[in-house]
C-alpha atoms as a PDB file:
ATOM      1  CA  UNK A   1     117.596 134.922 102.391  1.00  0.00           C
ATOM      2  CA  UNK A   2     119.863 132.903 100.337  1.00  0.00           C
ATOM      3  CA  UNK A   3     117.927 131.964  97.287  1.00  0.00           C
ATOM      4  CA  UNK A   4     118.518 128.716  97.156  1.00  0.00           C
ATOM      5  CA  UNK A   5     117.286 127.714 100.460  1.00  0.00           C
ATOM      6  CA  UNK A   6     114.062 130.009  99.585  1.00  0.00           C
ATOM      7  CA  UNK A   7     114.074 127.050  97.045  1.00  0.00           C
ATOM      8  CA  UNK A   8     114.142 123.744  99.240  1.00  0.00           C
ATOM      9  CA  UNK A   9     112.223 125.411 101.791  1.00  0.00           C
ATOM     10  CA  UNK A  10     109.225 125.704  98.922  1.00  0.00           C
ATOM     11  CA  UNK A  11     110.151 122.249  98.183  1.00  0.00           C
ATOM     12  CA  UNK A  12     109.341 120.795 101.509  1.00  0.00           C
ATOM     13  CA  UNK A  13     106.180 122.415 101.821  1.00  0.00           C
ATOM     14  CA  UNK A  14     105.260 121.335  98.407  1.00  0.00           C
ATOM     15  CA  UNK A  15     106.502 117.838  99.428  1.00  0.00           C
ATOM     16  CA  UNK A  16     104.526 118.680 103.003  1.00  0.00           C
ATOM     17  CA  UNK A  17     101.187 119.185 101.461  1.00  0.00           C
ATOM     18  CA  UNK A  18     101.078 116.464  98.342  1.00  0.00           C
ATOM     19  CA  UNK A  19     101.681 114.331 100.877  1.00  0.00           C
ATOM     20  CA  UNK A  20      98.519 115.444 102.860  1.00  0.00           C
ATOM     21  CA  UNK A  21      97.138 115.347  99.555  1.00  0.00           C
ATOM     22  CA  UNK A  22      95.522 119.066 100.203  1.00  0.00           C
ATOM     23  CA  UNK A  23      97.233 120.878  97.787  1.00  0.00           C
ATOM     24  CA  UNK A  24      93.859 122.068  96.050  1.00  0.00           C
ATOM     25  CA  UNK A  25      93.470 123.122  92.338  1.00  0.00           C
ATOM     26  CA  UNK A  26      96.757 124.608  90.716  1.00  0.00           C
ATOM     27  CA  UNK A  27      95.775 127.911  91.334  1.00  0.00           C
ATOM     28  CA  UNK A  28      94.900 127.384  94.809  1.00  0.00           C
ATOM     29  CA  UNK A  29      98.285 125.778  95.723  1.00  0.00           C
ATOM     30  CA  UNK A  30     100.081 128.440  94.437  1.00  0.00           C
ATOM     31  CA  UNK A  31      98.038 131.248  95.846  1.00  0.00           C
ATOM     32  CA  UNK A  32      98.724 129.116  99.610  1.00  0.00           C
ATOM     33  CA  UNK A  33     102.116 129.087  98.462  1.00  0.00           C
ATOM     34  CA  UNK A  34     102.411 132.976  97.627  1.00  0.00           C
ATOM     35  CA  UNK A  35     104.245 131.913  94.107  1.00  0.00           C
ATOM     36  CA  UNK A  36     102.647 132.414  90.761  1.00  0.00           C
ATOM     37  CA  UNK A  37     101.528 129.118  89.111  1.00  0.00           C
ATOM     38  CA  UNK A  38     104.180 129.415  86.320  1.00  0.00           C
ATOM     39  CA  UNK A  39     106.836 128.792  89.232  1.00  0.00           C
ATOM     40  CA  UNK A  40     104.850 126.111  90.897  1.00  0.00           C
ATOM     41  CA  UNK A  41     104.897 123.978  87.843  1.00  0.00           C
ATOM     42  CA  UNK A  42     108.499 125.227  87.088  1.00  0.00           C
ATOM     43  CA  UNK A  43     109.143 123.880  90.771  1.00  0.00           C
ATOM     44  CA  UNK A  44     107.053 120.433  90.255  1.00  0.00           C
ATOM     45  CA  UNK A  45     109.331 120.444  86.703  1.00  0.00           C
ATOM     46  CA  UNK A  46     112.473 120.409  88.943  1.00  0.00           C
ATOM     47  CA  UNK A  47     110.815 118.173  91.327  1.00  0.00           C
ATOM     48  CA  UNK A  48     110.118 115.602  88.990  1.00  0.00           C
ATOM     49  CA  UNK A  49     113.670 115.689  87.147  1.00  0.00           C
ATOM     50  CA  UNK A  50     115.063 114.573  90.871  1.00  0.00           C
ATOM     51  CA  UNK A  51     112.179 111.904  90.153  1.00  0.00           C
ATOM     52  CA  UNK A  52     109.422 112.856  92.196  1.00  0.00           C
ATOM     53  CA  UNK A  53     106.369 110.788  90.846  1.00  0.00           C
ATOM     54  CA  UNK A  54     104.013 113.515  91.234  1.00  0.00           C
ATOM     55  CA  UNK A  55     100.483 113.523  89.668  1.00  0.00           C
ATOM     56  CA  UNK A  56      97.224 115.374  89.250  1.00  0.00           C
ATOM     57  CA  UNK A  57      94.344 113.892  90.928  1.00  0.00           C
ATOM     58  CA  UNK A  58      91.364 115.210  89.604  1.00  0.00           C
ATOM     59  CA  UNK A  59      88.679 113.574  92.205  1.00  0.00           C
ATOM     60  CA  UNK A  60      90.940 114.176  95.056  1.00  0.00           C
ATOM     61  CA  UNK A  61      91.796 117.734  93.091  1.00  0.00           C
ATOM     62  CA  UNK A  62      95.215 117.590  94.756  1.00  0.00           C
ATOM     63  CA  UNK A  63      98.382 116.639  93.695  1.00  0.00           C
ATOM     64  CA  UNK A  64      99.428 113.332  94.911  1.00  0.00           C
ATOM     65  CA  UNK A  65     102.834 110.840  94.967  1.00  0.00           C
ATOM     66  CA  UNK A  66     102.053 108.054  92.343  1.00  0.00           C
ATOM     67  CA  UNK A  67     104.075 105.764  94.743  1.00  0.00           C
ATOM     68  CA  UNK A  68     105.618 106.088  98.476  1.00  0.00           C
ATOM     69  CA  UNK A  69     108.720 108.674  98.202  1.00  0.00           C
ATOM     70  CA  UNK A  70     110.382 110.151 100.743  1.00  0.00           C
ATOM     71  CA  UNK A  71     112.340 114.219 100.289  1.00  0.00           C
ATOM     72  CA  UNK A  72     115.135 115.353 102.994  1.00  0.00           C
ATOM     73  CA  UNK A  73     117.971 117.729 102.000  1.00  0.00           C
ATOM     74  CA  UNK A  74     120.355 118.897 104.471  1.00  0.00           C
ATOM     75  CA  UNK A  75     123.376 117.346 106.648  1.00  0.00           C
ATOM     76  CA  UNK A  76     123.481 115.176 108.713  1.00  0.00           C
ATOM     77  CA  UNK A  77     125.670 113.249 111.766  1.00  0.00           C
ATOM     78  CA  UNK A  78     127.056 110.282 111.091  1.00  0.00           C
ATOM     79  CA  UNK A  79     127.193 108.471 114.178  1.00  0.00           C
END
């Protein structure tokens, strides 16, 4: 698979489960993600350059949206 879409696609489930706010503990969201933590915070690095306000909650222990964002890649009709 072409890497880069290996990339969004870990995006939007990143993106999926912050906004569910069930990401768990670091290591637990990269273990459910089957990527090491290094590239889950080089991910959320990438993620937040593009300006995704993304935080640690430590009573929720999830990582959360500091405000209301919305992700989409891909094309799309213009009607």
């Amino acid at each position: 698979m072409n890497i880069i879409i290996k990339h969004i696609e870990i995006i939007e489930r990143i993106d999926q489960l912050i906004r569910l706010q069930a990401t768990g503990t670091p290591e637990d969201f990269a273990s459910r993600l089957g990527i090491s933590k290094t590239k889950l915070y080089r991910v959320i690095g990438v993620m937040k350059k593009l300006n995704a306000p993304i935080e640690y909650n430590i009573h929720l222990e999830s990582f959360v949206y500091a405000e209301s964002v919305a992700f989409t890649f891909g094309f799309y009709r213009k009607d």
